[in-house]
PDB file of N, CA and C in Angstrom:
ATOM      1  N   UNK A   1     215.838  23.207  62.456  1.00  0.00           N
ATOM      2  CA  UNK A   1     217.019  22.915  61.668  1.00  0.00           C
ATOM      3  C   UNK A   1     216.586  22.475  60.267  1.00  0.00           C
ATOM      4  N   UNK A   2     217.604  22.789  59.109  1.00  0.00           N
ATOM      5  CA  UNK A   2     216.778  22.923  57.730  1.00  0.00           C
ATOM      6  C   UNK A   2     218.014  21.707  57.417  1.00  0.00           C
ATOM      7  N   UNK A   3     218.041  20.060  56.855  1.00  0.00           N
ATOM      8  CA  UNK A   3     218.448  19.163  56.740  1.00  0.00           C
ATOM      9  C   UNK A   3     218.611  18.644  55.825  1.00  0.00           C
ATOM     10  N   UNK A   4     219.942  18.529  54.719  1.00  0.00           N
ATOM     11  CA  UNK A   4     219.938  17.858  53.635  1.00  0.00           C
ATOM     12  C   UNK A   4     219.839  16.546  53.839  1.00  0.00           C
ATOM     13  N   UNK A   5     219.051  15.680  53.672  1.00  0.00           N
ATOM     14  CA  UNK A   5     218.620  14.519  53.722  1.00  0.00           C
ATOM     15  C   UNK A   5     219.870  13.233  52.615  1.00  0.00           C
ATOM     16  N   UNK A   6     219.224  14.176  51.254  1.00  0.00           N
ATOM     17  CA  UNK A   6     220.621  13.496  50.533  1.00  0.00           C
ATOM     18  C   UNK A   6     221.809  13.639  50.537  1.00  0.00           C
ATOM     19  N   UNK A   7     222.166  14.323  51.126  1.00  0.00           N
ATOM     20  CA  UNK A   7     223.699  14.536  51.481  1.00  0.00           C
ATOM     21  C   UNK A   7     224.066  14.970  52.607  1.00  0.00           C
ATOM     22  N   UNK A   8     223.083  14.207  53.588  1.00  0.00           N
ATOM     23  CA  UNK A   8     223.300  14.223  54.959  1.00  0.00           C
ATOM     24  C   UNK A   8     224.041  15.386  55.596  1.00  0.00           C
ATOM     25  N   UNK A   9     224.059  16.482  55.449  1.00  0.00           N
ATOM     26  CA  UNK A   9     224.312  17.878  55.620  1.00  0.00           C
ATOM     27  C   UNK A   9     223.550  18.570  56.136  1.00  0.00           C
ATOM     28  N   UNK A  10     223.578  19.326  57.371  1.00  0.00           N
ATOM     29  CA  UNK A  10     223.192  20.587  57.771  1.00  0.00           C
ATOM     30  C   UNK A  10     223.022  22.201  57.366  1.00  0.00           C
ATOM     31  N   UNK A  11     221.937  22.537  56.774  1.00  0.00           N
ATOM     32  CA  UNK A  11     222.149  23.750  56.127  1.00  0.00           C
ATOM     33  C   UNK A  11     222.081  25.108  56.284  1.00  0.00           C
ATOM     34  N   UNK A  12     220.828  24.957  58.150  1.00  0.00           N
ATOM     35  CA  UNK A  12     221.173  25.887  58.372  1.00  0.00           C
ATOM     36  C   UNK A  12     220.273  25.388  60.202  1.00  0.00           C
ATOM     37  N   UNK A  13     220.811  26.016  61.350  1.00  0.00           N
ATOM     38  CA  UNK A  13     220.460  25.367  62.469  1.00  0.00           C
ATOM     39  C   UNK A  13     219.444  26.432  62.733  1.00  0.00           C
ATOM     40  N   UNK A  14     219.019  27.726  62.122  1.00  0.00           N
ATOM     41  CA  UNK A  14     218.366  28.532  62.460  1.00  0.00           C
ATOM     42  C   UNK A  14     217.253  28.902  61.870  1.00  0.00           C
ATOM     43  N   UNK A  15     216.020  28.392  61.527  1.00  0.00           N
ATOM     44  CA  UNK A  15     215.151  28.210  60.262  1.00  0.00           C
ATOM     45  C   UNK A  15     214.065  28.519  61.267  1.00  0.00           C
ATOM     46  N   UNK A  16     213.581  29.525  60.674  1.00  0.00           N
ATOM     47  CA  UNK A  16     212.212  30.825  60.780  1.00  0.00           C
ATOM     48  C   UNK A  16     210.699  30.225  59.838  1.00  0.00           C
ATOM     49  N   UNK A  17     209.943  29.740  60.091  1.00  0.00           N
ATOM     50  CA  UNK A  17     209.079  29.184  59.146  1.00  0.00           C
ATOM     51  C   UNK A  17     208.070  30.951  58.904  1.00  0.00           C
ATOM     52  N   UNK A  18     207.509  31.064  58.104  1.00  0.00           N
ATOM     53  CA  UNK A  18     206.708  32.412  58.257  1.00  0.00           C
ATOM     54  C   UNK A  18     205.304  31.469  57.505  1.00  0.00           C
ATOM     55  N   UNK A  19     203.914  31.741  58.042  1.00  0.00           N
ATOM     56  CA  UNK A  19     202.659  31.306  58.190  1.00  0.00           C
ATOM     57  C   UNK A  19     201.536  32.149  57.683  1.00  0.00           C
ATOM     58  N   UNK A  20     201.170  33.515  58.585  1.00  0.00           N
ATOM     59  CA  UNK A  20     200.281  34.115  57.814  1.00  0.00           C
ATOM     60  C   UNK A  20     200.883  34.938  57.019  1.00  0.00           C
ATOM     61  N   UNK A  21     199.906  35.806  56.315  1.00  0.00           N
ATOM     62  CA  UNK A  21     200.073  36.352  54.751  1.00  0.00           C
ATOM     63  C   UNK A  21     201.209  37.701  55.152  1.00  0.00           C
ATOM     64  N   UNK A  22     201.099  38.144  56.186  1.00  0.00           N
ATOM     65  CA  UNK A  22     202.175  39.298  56.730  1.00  0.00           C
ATOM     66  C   UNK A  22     203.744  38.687  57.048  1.00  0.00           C
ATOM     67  N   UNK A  23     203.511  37.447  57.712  1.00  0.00           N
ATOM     68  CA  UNK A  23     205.203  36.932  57.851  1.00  0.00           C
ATOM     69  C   UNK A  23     205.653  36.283  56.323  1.00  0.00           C
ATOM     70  N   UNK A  24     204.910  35.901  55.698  1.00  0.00           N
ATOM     71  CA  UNK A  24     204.992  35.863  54.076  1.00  0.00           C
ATOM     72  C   UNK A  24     205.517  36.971  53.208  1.00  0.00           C
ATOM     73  N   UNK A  25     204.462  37.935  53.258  1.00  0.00           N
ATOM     74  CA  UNK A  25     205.118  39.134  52.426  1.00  0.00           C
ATOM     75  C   UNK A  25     205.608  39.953  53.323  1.00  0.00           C
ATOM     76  N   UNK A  26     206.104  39.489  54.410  1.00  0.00           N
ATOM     77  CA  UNK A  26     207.654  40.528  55.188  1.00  0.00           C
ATOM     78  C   UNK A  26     208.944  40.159  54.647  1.00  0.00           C
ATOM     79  N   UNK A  27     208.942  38.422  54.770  1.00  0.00           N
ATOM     80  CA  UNK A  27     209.866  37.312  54.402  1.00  0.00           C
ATOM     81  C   UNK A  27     211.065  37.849  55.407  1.00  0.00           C
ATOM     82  N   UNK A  28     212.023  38.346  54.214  1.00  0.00           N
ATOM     83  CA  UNK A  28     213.168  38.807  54.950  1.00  0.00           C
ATOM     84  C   UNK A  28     213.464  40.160  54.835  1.00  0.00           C
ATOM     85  N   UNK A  29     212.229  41.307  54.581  1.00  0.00           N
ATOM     86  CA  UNK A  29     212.425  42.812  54.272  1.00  0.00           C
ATOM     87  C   UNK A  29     212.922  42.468  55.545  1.00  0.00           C
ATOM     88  N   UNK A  30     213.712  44.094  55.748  1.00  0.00           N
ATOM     89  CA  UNK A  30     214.090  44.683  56.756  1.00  0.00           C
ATOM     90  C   UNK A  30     214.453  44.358  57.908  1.00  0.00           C
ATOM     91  N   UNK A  31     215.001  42.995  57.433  1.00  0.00           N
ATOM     92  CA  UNK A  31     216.661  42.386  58.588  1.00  0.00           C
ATOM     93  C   UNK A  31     217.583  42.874  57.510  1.00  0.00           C
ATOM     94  N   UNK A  32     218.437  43.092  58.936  1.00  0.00           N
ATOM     95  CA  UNK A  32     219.771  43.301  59.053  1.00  0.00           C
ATOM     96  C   UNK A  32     220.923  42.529  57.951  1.00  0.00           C
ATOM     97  N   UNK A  33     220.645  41.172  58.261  1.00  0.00           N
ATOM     98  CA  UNK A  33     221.100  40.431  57.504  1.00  0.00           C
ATOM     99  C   UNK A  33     220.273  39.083  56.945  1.00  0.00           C
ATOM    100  N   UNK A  34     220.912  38.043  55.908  1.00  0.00           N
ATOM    101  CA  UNK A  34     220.157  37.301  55.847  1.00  0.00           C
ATOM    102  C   UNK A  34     220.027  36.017  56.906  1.00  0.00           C
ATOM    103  N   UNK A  35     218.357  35.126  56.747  1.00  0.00           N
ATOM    104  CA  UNK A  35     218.510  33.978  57.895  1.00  0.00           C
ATOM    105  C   UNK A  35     217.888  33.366  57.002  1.00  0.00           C
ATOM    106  N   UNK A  36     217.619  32.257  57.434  1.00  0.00           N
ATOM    107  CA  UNK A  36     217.143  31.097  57.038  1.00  0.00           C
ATOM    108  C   UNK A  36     215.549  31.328  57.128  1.00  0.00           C
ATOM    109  N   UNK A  37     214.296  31.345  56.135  1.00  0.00           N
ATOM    110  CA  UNK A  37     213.219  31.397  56.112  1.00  0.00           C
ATOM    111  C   UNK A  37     212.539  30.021  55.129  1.00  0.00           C
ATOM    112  N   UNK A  38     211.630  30.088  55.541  1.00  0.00           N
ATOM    113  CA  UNK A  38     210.734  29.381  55.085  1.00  0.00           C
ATOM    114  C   UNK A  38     209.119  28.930  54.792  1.00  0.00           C
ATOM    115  N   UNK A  39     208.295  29.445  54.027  1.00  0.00           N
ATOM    116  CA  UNK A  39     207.091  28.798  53.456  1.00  0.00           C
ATOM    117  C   UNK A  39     206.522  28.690  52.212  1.00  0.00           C
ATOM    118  N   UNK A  40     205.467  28.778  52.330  1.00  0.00           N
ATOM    119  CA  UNK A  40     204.240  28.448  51.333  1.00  0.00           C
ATOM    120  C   UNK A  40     203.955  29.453  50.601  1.00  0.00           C
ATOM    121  N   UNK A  41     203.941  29.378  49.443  1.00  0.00           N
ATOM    122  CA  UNK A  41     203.445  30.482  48.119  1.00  0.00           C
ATOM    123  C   UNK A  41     203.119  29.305  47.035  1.00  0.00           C
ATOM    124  N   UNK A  42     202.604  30.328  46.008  1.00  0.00           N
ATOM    125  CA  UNK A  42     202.080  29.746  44.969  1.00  0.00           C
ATOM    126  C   UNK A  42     203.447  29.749  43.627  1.00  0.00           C
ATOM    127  N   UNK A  43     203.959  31.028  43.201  1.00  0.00           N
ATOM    128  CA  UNK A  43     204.718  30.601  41.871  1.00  0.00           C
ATOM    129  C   UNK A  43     205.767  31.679  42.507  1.00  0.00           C
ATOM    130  N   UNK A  44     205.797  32.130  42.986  1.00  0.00           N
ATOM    131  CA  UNK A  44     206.862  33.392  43.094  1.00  0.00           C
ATOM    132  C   UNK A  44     207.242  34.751  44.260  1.00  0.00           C
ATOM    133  N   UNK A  45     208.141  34.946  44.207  1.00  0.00           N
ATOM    134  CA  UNK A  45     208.898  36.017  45.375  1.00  0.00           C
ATOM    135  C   UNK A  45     209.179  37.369  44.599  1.00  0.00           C
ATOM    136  N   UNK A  46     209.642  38.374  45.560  1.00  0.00           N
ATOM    137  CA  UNK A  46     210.062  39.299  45.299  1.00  0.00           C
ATOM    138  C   UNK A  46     211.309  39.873  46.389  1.00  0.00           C
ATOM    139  N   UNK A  47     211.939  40.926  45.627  1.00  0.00           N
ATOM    140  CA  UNK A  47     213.315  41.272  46.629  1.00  0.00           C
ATOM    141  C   UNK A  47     213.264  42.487  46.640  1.00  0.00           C
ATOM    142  N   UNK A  48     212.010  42.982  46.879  1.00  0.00           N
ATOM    143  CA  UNK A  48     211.606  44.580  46.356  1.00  0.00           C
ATOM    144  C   UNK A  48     212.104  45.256  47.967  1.00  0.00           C
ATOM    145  N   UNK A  49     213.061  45.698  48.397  1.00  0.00           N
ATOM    146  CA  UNK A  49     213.366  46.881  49.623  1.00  0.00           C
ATOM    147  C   UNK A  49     214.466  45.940  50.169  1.00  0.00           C
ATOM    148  N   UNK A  50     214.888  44.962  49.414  1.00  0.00           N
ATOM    149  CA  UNK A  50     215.737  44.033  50.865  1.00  0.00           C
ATOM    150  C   UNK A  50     217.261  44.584  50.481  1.00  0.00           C
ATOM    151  N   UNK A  51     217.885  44.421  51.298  1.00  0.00           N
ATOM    152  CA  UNK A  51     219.071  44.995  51.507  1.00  0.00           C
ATOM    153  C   UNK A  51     220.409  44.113  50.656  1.00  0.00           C
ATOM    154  N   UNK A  52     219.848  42.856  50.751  1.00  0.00           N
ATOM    155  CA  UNK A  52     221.187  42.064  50.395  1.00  0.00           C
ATOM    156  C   UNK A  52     220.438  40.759  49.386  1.00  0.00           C
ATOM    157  N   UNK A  53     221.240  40.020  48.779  1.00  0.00           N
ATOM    158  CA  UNK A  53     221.504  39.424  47.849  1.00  0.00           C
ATOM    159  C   UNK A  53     221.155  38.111  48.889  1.00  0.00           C
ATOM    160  N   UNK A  54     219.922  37.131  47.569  1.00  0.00           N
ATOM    161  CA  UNK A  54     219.778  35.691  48.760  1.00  0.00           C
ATOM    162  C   UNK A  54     219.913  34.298  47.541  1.00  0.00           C
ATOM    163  N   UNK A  55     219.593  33.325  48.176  1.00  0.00           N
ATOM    164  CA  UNK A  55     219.832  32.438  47.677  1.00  0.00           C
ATOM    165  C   UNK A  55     218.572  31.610  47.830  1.00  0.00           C
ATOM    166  N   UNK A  56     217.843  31.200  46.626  1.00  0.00           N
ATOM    167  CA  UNK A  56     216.442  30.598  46.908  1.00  0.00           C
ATOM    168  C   UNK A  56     216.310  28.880  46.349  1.00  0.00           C
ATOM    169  N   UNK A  57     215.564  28.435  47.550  1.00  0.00           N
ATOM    170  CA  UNK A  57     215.682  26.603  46.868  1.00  0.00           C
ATOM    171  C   UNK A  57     213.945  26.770  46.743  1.00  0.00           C
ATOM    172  N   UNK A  58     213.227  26.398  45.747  1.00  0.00           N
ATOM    173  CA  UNK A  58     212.190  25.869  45.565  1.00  0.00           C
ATOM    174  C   UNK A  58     211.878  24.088  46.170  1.00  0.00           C
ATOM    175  N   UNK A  59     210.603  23.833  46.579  1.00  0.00           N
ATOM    176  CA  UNK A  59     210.782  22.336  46.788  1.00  0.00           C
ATOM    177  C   UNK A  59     209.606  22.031  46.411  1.00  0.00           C
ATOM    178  N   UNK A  60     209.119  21.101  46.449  1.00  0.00           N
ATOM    179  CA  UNK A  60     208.218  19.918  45.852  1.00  0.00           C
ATOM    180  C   UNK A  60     207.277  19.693  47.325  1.00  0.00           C
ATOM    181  N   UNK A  61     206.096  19.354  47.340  1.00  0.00           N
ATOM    182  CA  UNK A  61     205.296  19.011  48.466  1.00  0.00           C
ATOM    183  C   UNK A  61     205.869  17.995  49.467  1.00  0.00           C
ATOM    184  N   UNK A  62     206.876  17.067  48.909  1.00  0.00           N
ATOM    185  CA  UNK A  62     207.630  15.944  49.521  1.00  0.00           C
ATOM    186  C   UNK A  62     208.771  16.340  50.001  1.00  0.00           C
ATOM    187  N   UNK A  63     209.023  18.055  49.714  1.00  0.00           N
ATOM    188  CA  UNK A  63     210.385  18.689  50.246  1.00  0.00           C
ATOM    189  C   UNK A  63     211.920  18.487  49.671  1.00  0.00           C
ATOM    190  N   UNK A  64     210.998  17.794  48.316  1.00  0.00           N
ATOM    191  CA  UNK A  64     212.426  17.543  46.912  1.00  0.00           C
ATOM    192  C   UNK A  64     212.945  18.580  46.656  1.00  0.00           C
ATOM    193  N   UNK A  65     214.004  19.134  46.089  1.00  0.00           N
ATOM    194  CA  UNK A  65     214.491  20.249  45.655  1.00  0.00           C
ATOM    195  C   UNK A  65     214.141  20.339  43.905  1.00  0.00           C
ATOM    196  N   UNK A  66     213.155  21.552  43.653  1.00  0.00           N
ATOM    197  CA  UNK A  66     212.748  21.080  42.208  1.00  0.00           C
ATOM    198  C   UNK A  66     213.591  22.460  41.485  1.00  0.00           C
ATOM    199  N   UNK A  67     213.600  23.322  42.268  1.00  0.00           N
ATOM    200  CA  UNK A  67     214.467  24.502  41.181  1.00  0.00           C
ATOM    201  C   UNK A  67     215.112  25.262  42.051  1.00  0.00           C
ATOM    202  N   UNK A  68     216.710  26.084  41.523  1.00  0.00           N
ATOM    203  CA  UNK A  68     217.152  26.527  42.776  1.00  0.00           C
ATOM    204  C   UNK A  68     217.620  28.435  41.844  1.00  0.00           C
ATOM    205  N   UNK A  69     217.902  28.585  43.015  1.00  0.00           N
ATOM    206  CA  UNK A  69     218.218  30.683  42.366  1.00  0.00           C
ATOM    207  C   UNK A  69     219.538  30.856  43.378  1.00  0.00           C
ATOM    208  N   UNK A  70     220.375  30.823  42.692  1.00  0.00           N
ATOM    209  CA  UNK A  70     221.609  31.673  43.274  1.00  0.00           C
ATOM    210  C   UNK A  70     221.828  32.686  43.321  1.00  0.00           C
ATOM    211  N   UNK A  71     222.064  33.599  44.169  1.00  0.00           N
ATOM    212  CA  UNK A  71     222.446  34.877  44.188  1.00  0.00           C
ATOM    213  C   UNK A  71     221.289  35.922  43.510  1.00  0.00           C
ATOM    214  N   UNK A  72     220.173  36.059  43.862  1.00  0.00           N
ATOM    215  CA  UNK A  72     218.806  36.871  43.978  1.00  0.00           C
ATOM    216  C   UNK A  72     219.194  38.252  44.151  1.00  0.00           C
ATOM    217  N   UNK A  73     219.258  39.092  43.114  1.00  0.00           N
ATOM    218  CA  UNK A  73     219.541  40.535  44.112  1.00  0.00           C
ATOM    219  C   UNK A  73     218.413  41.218  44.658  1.00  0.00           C
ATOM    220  N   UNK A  74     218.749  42.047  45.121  1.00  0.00           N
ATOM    221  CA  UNK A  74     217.645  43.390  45.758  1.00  0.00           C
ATOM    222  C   UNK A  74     216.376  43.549  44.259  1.00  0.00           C
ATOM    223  N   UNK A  75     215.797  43.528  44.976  1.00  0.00           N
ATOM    224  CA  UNK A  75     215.002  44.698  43.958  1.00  0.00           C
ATOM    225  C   UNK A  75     214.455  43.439  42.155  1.00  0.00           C
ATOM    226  N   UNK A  76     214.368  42.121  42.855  1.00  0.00           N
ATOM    227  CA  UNK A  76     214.299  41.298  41.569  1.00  0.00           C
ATOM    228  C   UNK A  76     212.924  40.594  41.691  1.00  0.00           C
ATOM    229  N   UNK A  77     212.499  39.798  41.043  1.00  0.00           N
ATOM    230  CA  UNK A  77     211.113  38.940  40.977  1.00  0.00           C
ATOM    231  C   UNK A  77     212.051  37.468  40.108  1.00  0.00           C
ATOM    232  N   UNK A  78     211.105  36.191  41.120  1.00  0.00           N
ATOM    233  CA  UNK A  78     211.891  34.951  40.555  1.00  0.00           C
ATOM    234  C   UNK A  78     210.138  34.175  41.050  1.00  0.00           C
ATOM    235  N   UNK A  79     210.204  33.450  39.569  1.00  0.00           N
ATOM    236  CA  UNK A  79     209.082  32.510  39.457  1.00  0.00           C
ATOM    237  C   UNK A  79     209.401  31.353  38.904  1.00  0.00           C
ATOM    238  N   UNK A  80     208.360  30.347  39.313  1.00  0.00           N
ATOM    239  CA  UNK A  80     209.090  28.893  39.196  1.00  0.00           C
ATOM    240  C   UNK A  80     206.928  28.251  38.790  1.00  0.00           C
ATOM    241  N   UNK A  81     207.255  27.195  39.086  1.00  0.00           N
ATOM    242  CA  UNK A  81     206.175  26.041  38.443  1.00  0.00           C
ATOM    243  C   UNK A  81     205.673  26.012  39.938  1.00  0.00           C
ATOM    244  N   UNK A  82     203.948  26.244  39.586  1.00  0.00           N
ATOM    245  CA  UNK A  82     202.987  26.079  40.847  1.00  0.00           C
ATOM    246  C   UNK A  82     202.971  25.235  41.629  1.00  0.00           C
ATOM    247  N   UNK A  83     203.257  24.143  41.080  1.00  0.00           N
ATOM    248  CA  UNK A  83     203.153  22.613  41.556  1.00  0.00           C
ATOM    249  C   UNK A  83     204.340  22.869  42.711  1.00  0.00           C
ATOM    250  N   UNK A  84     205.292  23.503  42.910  1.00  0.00           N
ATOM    251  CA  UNK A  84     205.950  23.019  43.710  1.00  0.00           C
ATOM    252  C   UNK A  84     205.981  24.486  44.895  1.00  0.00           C
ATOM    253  N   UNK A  85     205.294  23.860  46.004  1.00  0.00           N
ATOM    254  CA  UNK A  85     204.777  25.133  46.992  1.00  0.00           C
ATOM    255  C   UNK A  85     205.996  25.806  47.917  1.00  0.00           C
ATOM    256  N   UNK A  86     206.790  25.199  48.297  1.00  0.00           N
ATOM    257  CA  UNK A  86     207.288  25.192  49.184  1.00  0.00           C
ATOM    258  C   UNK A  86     208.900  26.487  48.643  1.00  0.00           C
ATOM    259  N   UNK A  87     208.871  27.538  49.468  1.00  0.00           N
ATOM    260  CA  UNK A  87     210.276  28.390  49.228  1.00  0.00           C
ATOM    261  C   UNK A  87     211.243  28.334  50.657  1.00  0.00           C
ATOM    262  N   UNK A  88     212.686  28.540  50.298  1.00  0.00           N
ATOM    263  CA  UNK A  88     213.648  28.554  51.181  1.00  0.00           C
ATOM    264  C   UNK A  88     214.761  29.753  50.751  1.00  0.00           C
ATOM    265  N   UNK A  89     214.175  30.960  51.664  1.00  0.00           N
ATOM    266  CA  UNK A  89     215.262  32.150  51.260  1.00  0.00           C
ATOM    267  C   UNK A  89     216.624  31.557  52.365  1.00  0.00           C
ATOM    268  N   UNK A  90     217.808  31.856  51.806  1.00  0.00           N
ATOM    269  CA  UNK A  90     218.745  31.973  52.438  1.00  0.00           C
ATOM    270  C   UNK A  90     219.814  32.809  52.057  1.00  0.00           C
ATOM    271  N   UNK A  91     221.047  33.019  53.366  1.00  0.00           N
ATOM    272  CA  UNK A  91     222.109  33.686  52.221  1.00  0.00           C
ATOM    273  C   UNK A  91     222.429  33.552  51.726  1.00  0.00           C
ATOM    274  N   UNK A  92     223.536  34.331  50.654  1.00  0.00           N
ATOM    275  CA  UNK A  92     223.816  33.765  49.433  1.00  0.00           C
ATOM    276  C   UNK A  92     225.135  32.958  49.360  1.00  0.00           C
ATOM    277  N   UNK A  93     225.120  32.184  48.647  1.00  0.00           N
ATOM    278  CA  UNK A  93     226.628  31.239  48.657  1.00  0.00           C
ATOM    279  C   UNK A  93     226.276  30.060  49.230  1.00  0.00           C
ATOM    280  N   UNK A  94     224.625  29.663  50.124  1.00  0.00           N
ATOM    281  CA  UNK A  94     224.823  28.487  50.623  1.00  0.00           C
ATOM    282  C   UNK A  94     224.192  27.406  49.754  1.00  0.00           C
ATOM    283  N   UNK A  95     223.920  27.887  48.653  1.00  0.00           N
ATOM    284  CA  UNK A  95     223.417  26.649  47.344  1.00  0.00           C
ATOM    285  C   UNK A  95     224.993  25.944  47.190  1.00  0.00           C
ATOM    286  N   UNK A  96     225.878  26.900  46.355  1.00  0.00           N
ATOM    287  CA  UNK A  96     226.759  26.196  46.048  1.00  0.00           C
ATOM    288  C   UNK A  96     227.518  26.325  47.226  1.00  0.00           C
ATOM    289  N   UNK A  97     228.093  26.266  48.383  1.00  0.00           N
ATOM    290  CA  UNK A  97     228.669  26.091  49.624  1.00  0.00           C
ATOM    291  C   UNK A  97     228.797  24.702  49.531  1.00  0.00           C
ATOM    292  N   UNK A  98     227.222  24.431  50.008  1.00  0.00           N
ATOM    293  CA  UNK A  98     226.874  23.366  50.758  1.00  0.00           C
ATOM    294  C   UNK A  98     226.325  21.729  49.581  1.00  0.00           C
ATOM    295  N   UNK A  99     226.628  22.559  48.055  1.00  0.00           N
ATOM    296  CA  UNK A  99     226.430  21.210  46.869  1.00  0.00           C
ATOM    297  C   UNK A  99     225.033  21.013  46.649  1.00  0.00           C
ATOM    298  N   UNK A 100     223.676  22.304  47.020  1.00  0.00           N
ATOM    299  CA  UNK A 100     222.681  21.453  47.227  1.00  0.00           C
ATOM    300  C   UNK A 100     222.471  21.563  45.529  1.00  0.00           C
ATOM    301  N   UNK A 101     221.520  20.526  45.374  1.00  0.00           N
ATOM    302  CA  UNK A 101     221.289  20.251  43.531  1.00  0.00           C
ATOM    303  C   UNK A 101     219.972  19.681  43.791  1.00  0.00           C
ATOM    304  N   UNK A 102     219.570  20.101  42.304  1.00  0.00           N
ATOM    305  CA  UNK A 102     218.006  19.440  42.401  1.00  0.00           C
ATOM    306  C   UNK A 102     217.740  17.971  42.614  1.00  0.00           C
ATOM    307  N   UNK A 103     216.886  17.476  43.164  1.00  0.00           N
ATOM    308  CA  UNK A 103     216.660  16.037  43.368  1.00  0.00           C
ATOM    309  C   UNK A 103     216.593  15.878  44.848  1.00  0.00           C
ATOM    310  N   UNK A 104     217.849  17.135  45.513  1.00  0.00           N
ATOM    311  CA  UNK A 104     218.051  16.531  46.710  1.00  0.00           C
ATOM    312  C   UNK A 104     217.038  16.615  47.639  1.00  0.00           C
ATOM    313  N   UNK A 105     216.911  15.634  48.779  1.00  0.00           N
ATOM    314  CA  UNK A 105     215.852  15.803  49.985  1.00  0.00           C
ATOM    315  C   UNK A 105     215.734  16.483  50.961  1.00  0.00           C
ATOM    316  N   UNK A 106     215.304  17.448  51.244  1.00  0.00           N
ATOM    317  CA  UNK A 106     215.147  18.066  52.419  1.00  0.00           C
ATOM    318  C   UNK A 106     214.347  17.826  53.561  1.00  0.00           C
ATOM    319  N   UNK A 107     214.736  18.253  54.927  1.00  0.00           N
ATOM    320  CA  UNK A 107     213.822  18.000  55.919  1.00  0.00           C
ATOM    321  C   UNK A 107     213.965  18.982  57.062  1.00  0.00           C
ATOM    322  N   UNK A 108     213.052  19.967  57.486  1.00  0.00           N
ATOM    323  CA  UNK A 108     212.827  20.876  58.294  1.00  0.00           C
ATOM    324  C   UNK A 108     212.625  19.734  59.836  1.00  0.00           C
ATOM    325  N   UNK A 109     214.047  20.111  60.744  1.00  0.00           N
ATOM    326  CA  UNK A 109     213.443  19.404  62.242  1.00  0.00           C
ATOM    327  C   UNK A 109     213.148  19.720  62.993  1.00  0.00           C
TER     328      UNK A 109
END
């Protein structure tokens, strides 16, 4: 479960962590639809073959929210500051849905 900490909110009950370098650069090609993913990179993603439009939270090693991407289309590249390792693809609409904003805390349970 992927957990807004600061605003005590649930964001998504279904959270996929991906580990080696293949569940990394699969991410979310070639589902159906979007889910909840999550790991480790250095500065940046790509949306090169994916079908649908996502929504990306960057975080901080402490799982802060340091930069966020609404609505990502197909076929795009989004880069952010090294320092902060941690990515969270989701669908789109659940940044602003759910109010998340930078600062806030997250926690994978």
């Amino acid at each position: 479960m992927l957990f807004n900490r600061s605003k005590k909110t649930i964001i998504s009950t279904d959270v996929r962590a991906a580990h080696s370098l293949f569940e990394k650069s699969k991410g979310l090609l070639f589902e159906k639809k979007p889910q909840t993913i999550i790991f480790k990179t250095r500065y940046g993603i790509h949306t090169f073959g994916m079908k649908f439009t996502i929504d990306v939270i960057i975080l901080s090693k402490s799982m802060i929210v340091t930069q966020l991407k609404k609505s990502l289309k197909p076929n795009s590249v989004f880069f952010w500051n090294p320092l902060s390792p941690y990515v969270i693809e989701l669908e789109e609409g659940t940044i602003e849905k759910l109010h998340i904003q930078i600062g806030d805390q997250l926690e994978v349970r």
